[in-house]
N, C-alpha and C. Protein backbone atom coordinates (compact mmCIF):
# COMPACT_ATOMS: atom_id res chain seq x y z
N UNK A 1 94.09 108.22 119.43
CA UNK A 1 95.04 109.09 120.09
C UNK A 1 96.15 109.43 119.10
N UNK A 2 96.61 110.36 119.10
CA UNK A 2 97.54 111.15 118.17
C UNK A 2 98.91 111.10 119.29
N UNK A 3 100.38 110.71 118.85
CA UNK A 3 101.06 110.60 119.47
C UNK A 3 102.22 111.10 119.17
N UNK A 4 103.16 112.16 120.18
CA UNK A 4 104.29 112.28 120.15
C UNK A 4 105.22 111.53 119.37
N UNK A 5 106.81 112.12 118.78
CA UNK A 5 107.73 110.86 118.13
C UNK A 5 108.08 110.42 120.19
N UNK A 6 108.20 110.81 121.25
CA UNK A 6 108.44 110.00 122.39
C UNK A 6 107.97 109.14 122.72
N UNK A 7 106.27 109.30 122.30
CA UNK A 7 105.68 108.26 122.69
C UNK A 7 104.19 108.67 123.75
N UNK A 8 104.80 109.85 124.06
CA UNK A 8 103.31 110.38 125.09
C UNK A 8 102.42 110.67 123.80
N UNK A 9 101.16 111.62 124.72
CA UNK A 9 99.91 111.49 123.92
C UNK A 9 99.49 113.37 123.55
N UNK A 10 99.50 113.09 122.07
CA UNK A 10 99.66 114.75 121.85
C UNK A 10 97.84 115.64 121.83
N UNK A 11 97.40 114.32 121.33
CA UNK A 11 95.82 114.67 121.23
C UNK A 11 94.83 113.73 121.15
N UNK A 12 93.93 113.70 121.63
CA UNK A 12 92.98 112.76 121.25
C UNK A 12 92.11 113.19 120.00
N UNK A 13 91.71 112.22 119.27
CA UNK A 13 90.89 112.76 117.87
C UNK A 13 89.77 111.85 117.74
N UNK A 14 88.76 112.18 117.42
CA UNK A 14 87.71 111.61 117.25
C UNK A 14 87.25 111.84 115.69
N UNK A 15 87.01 110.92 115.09
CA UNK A 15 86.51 110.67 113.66
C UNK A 15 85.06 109.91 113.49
N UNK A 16 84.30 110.86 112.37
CA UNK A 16 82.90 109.68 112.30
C UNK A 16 83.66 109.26 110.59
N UNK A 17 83.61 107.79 110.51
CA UNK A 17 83.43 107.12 109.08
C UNK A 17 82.48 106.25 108.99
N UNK A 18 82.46 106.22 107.47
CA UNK A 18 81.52 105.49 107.33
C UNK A 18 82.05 104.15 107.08
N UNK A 19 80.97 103.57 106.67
CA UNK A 19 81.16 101.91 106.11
C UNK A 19 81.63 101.31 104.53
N UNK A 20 82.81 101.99 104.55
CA UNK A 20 82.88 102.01 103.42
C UNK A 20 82.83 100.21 102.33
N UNK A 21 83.14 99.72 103.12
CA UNK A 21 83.08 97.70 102.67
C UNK A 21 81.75 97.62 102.52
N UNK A 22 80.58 97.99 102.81
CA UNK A 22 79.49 97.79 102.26
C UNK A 22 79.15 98.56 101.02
N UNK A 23 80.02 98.97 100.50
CA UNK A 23 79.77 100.04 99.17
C UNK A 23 79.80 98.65 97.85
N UNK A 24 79.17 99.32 97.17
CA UNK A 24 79.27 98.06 96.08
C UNK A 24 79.84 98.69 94.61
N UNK A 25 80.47 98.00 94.08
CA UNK A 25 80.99 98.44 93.09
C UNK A 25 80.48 98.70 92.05
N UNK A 26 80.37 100.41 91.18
CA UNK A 26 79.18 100.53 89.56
C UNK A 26 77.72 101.03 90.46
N UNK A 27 77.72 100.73 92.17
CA UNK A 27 76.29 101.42 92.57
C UNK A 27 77.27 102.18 93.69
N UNK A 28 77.51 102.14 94.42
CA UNK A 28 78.37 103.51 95.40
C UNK A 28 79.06 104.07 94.76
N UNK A 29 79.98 103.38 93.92
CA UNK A 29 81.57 104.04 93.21
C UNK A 29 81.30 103.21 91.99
N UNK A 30 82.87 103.98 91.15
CA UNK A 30 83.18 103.59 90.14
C UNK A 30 84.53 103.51 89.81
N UNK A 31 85.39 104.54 90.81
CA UNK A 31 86.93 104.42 90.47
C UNK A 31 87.69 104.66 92.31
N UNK A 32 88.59 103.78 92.07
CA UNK A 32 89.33 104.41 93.30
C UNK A 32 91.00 104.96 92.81
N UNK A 33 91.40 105.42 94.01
CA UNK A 33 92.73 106.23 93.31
C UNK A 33 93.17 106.81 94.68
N UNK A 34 94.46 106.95 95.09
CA UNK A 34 94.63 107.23 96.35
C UNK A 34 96.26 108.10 95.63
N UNK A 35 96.49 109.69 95.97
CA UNK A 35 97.41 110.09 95.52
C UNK A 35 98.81 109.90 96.30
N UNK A 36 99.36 108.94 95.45
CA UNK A 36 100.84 108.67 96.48
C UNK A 36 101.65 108.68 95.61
N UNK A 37 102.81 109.32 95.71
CA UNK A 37 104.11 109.79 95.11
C UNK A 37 104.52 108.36 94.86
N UNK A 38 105.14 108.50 93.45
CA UNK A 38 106.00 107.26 92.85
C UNK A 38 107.34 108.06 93.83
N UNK A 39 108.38 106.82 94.14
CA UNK A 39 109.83 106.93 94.72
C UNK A 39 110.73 107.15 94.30
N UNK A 40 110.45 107.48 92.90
CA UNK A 40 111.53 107.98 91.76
C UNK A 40 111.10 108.89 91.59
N UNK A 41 110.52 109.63 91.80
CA UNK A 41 110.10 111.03 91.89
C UNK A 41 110.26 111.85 93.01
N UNK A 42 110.25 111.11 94.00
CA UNK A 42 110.76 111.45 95.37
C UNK A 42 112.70 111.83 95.02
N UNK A 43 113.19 110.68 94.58
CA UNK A 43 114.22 110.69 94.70
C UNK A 43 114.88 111.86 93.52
N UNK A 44 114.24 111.95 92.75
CA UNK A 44 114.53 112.88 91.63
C UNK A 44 114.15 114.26 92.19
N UNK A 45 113.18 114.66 92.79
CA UNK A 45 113.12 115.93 93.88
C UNK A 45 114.23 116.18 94.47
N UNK A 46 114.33 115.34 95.37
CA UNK A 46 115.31 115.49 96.77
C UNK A 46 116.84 115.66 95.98
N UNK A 47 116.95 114.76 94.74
CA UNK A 47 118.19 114.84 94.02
C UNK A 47 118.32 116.12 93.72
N UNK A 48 117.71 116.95 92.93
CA UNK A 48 117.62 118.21 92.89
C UNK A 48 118.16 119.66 93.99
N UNK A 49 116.90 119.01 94.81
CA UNK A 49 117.08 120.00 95.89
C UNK A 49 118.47 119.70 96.20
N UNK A 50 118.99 118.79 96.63
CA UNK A 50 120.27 118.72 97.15
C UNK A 50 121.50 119.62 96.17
N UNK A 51 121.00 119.43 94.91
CA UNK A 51 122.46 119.55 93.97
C UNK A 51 121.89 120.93 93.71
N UNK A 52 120.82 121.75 93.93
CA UNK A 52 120.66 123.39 93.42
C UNK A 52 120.60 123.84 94.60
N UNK A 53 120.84 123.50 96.03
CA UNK A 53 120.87 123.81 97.29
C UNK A 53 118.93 124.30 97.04
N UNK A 54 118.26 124.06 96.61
CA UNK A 54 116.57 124.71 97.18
C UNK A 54 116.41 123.92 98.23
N UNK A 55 115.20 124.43 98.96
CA UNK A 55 114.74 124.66 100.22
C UNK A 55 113.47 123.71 100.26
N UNK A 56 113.25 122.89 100.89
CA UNK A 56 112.23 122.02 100.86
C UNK A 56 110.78 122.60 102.18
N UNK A 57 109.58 122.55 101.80
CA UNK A 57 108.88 122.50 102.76
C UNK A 57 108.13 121.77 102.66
N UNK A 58 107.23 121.83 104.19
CA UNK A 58 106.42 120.26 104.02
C UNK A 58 104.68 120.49 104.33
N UNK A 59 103.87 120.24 104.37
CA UNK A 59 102.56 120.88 104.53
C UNK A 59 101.70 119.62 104.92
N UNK A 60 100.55 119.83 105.56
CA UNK A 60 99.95 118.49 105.34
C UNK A 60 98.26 119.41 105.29
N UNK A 61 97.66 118.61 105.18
CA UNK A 61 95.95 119.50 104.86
C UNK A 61 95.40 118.53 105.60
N UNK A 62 94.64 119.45 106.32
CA UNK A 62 93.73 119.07 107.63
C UNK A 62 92.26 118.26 107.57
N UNK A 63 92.14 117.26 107.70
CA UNK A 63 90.81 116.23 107.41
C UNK A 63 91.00 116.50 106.17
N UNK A 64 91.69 116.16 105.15
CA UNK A 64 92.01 115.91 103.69
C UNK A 64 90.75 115.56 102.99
N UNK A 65 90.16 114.44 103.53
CA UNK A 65 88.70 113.94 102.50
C UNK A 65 87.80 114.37 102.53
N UNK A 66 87.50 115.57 103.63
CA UNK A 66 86.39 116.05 103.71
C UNK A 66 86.36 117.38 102.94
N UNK A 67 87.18 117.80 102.07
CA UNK A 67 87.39 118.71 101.09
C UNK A 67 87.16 117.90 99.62
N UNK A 68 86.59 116.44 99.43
CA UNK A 68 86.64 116.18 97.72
C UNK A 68 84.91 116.50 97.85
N UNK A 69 84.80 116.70 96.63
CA UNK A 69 83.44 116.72 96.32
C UNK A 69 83.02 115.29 95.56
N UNK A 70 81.55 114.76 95.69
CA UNK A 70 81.21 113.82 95.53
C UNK A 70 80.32 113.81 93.65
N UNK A 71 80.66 112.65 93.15
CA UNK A 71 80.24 112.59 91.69
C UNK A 71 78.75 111.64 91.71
N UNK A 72 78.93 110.75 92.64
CA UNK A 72 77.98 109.79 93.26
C UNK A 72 77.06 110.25 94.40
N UNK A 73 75.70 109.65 93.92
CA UNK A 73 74.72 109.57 95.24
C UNK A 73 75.20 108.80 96.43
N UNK A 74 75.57 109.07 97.43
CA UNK A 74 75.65 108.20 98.47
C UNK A 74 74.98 108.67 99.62
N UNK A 75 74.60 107.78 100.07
CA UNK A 75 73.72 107.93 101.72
C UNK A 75 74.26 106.85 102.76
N UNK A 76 73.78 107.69 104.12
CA UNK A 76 74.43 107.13 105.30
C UNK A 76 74.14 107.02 106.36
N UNK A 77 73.89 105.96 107.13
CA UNK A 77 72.64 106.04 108.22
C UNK A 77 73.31 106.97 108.99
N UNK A 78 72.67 107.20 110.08
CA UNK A 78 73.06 107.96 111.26
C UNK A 78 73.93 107.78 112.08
N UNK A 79 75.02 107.38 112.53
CA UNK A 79 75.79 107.21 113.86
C UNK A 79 75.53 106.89 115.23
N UNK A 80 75.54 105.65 115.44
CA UNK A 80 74.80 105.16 116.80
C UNK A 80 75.29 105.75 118.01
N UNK A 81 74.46 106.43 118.77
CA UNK A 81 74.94 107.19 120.22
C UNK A 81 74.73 108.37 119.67
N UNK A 82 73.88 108.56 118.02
CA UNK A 82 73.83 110.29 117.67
C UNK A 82 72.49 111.10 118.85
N UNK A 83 72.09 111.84 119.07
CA UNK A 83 71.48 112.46 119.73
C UNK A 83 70.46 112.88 119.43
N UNK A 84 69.10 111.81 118.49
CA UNK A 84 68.38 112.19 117.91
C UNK A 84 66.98 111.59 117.74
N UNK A 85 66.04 112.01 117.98
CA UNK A 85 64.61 111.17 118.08
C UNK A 85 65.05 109.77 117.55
N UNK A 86 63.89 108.83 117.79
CA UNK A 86 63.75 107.71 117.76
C UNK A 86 63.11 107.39 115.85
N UNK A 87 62.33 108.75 115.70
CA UNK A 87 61.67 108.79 114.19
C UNK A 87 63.30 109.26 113.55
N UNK A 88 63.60 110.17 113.82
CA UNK A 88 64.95 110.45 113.14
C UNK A 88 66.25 109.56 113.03
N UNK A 89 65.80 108.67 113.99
CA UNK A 89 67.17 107.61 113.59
C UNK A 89 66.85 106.86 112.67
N UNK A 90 65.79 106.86 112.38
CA UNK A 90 65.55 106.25 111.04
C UNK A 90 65.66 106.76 109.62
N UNK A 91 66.11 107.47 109.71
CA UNK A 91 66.74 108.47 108.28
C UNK A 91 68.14 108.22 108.17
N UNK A 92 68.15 108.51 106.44
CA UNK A 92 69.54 108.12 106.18
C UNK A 92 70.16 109.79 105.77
N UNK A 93 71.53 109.89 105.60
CA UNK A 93 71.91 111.10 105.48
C UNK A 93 72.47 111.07 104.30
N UNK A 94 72.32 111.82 103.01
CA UNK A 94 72.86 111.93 101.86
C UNK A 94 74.05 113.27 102.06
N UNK A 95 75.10 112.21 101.17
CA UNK A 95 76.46 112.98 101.79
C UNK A 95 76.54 113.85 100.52
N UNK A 96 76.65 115.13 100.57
CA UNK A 96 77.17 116.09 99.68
C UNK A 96 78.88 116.22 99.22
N UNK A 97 79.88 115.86 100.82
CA UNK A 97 81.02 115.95 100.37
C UNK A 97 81.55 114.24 100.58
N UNK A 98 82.63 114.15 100.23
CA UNK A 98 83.49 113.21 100.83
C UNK A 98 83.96 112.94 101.77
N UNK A 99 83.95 111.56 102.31
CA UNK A 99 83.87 111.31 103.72
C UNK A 99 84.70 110.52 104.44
N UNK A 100 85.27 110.23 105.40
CA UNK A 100 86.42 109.17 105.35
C UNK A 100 85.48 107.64 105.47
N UNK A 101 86.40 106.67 104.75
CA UNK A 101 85.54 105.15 105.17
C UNK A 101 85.44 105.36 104.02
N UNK A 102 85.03 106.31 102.98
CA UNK A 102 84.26 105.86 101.73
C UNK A 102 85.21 105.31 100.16
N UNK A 103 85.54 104.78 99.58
CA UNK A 103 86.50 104.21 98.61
C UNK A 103 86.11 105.19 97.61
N UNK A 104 86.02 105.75 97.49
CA UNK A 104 86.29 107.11 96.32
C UNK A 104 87.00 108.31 97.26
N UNK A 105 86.96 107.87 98.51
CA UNK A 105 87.60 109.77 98.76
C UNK A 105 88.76 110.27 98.63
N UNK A 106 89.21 109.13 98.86
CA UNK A 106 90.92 109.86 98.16
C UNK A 106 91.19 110.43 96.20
N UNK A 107 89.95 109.73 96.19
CA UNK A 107 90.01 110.38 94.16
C UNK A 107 89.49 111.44 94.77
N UNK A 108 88.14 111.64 94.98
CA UNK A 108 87.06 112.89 95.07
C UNK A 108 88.30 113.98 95.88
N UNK A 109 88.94 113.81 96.83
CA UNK A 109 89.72 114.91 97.37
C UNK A 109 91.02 115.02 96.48
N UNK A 110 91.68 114.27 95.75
CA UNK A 110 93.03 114.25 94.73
C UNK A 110 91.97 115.38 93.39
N UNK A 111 91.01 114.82 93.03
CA UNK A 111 90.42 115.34 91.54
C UNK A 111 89.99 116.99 91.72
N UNK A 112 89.82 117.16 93.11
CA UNK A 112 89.21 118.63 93.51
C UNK A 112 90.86 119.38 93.89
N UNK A 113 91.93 118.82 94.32
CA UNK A 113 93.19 119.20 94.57
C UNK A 113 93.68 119.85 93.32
N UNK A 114 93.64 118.89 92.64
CA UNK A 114 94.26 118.90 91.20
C UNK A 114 93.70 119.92 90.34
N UNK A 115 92.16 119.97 90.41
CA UNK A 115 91.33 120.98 89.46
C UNK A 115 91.94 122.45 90.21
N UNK A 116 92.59 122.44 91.30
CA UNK A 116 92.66 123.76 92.76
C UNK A 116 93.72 124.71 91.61
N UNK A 117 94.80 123.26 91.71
CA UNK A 117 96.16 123.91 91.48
C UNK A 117 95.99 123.91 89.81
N UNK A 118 95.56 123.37 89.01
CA UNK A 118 95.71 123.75 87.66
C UNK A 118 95.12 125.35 87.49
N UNK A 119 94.09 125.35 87.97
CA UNK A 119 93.58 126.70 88.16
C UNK A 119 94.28 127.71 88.95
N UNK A 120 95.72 127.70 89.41
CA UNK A 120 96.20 128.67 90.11
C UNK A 120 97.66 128.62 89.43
N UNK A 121 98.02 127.71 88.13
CA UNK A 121 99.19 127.63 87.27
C UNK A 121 99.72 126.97 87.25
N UNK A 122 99.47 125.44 88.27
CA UNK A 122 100.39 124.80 88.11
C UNK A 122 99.98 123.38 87.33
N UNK A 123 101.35 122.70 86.41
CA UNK A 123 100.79 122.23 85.37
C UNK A 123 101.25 120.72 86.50
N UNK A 124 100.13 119.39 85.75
CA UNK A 124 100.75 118.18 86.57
C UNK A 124 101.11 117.29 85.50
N UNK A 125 102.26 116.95 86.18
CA UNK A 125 103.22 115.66 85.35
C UNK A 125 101.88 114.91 84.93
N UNK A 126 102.04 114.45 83.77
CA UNK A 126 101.66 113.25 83.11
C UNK A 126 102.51 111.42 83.81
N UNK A 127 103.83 111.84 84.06
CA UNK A 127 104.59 110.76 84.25
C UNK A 127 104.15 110.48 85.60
N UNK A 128 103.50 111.55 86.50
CA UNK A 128 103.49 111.14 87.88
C UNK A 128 102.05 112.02 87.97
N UNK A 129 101.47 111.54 88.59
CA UNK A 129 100.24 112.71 88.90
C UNK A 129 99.79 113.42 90.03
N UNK A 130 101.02 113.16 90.72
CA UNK A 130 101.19 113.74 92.19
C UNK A 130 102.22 114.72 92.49
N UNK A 131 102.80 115.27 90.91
CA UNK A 131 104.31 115.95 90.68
C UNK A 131 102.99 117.32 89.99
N UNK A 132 103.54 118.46 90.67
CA UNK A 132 103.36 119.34 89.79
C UNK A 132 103.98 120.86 89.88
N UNK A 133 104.40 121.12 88.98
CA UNK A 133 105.07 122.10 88.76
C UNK A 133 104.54 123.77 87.89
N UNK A 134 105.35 125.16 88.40
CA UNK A 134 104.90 125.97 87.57
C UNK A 134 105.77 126.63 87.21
N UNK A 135 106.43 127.03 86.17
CA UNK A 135 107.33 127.88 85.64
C UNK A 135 106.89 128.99 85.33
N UNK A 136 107.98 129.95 85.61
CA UNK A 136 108.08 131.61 85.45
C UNK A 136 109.03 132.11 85.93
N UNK A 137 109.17 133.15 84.63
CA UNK A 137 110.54 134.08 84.73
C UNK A 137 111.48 133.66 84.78
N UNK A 138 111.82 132.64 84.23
CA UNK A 138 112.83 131.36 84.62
C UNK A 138 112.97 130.73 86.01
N UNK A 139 112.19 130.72 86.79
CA UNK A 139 112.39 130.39 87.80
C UNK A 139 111.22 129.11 88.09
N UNK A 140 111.59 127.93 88.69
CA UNK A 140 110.84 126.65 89.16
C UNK A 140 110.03 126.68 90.46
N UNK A 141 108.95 126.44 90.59
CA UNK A 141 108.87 125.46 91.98
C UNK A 141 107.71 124.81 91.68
N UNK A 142 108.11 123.64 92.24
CA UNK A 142 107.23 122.35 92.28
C UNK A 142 107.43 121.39 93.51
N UNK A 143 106.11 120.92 93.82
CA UNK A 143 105.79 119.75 94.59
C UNK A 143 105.32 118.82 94.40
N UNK A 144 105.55 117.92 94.97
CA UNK A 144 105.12 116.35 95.19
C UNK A 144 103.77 115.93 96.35
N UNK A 145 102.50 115.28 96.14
CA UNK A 145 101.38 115.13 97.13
C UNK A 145 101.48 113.66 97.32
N UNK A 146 101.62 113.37 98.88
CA UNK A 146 101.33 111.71 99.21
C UNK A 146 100.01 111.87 99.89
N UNK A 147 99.07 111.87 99.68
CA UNK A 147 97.55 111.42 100.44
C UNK A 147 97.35 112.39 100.66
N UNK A 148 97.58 113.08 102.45
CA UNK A 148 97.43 114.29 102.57
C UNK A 148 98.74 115.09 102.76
N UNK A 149 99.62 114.56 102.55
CA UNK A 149 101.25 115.94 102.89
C UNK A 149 101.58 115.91 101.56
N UNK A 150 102.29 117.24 101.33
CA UNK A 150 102.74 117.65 100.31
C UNK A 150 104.20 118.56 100.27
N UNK A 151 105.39 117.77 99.55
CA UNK A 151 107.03 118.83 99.37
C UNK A 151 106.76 119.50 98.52
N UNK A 152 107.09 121.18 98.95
CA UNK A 152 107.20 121.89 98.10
C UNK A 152 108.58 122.42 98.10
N UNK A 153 109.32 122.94 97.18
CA UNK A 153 110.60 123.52 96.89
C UNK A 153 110.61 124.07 95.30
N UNK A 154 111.80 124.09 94.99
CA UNK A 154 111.82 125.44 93.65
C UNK A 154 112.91 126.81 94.10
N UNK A 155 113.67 127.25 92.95
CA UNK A 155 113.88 128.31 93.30
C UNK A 155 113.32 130.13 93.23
N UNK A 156 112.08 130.10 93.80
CA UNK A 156 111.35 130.73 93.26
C UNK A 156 110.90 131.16 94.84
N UNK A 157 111.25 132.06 95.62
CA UNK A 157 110.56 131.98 97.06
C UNK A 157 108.83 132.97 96.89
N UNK A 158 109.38 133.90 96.10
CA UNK A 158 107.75 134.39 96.11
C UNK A 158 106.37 133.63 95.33
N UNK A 159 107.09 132.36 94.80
CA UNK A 159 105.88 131.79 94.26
C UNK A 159 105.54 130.88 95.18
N UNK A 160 106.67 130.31 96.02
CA UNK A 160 106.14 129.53 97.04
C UNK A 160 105.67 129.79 98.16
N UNK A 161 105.58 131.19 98.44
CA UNK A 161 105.01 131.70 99.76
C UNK A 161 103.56 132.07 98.80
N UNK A 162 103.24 132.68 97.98
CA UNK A 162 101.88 132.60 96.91
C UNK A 162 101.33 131.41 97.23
N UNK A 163 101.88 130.33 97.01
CA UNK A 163 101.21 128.74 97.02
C UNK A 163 101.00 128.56 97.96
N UNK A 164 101.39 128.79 99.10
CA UNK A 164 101.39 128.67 100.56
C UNK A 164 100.27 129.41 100.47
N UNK A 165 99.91 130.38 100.49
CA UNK A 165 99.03 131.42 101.27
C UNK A 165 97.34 131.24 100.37
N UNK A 166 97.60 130.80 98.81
CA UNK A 166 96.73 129.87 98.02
C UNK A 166 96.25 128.94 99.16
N UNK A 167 97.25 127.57 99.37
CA UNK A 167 96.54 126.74 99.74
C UNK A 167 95.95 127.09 101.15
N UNK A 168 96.47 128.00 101.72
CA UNK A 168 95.71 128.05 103.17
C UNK A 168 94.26 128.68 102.97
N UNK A 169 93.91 129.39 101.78
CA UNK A 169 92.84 130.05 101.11
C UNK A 169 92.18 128.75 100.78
N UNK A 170 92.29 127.96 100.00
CA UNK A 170 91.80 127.01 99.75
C UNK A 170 91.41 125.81 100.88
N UNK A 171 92.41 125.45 101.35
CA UNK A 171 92.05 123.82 102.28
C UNK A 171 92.79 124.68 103.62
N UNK A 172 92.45 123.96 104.49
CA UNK A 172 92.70 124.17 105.81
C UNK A 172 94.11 123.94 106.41
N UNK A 173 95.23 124.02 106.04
CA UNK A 173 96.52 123.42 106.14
C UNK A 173 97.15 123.69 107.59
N UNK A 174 98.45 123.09 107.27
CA UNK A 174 99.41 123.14 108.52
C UNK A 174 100.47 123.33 107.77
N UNK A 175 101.54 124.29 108.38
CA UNK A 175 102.58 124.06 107.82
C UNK A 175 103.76 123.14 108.46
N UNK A 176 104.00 121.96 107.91
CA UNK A 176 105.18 121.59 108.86
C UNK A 176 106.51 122.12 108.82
N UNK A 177 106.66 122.98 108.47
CA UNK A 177 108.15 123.46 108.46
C UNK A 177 109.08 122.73 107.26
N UNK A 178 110.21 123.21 107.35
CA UNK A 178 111.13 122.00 106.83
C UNK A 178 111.25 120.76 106.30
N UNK A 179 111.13 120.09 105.74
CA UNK A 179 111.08 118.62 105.05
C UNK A 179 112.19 117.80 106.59
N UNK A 180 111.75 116.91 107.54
CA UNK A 180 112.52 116.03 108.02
C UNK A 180 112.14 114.53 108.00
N UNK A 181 110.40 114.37 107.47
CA UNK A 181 110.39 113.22 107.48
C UNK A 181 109.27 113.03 106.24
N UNK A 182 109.37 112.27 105.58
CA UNK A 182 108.46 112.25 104.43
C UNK A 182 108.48 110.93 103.27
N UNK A 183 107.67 109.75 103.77
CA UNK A 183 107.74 108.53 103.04
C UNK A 183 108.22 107.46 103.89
N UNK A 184 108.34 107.81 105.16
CA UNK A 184 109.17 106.91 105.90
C UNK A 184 110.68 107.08 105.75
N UNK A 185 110.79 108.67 105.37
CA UNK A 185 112.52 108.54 104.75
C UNK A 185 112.67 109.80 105.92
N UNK A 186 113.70 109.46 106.63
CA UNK A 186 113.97 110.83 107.75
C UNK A 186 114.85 111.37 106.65
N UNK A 187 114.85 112.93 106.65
CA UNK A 187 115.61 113.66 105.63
C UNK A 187 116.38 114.59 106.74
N UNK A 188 117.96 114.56 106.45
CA UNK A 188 118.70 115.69 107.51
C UNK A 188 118.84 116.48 106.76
C-alpha cells in the first residue's frame, strides 16, 4: 500500500520480484552499485541554490529498474498463482531487462541513466557519480540522482525544461514539483 504523509491509503501497488538472495556471486552478477547522492553534495547544491536564489525541482522515474538493461544471463521461474498450464509452469523465463529483487538493478538502471544523459550533454562528476552537470552560454544546470528521484536546478530555465521533456522521452517520470522533501531532509 502506498500511503498519504496523513496516513490514509493513496494506492495499492502490486510488484512481481524476484529472488534476488539466491543469485550467486561471478554466476548471476558481478558488481552491485546503488546510485545515492553523497551529503556533501547535497549540501553543496542546496548551498548554492540558496545563495544564487535558483529554483530547485524534484522528479522521481516510475518503476526505475525496469528501465536498466541486463549485461548477464539471468532466468526466472514463473510466479506462483501465474495463470498458466501445468507444462508451462515448468519453464523458466529469461529476463531481457532488469528487474526488481535482482542485485545488479540498481547498476543496470544507474549505467543506462548515465549512458541517457551523457548522450544528451550532460557531463558526470567524477567526485560524485550521481552529480551531473551541463554548461552553456554561461549558464549552469545540474542535478543530483538518489535511486530513483532526482534535484534538478541551475540557472538556465530553457535547459531545464529540455531535460525535463528529455527525460519524460526517455523514462517514464513524474514530476514532483518543487524540492520539499529529499534525503529525509524537509526543505522550506
Amino acid at each position: 500500500m502506498k500511503y498519504k504523509v496523513d496516513g490514509s491509503i493513496e494506492r495499492f501497488k502490486a510488484r512481481l520480484v524476484a529472488k534476488g538472495y539466491t543469485q550467486t556471486y561471478g554466476i548471476d552478477y558481478t558488481e552491485t552499485f546503488s546510485p545515492v547522492a553523497k551529503i556533501n553534495t547535497v549540501r553543496v547544491l542546496l548551498s548554492l541554490t540558496a545563495n544564487l536564489d535558483w529554483p530547485l525541482q524534484q522528479f522521481n522515474v516510475k518503476n526505475v529498474f525496469l528501465h536498466g538493461e541486463l549485461s548477464e544471463e539471468v532466468y526466472m521461474n514463473l510466479s506462483p498463482g501465474c495463470m498458466v498450464s501445468e507444462k508451462q509452469c515448468q519453464k523458466v523465463c529469461k529476463l531481457k531487462k532488469s528487474f526488481y529483487g535482482l542485485k545488479q538493478s540498481p547498476r543496470a538502471w544507474f549505467g543506462r541513466f548515465a549512458k541517457s544523459m551523457r548522450a544528451f550533454g550532460y557531463r558526470q562528476s567524477n567526485s560524485d557519480h550521481t552529480l551531473f552537470l551541463k554548461k552553456q552560454h554561461g549558464k549552469i544546470t545540474t542535478f543530483i540522482v538518489y535511486v530513483d528521484d532526482m534535484v534538478v536546478t541551475g540557472n538556465d530555465p530553457e535547459e531545464r525544461k529540455a531535460l525535463q521533456n528529455y527525460l519524460s522521452r526517455e523514462f517514464e517520470m513524474k514530476d514532483l514539483g518543487p524540492l520539499k522533501y529529499f534525503l529525509g531532509i524537509e526543505v522550506s
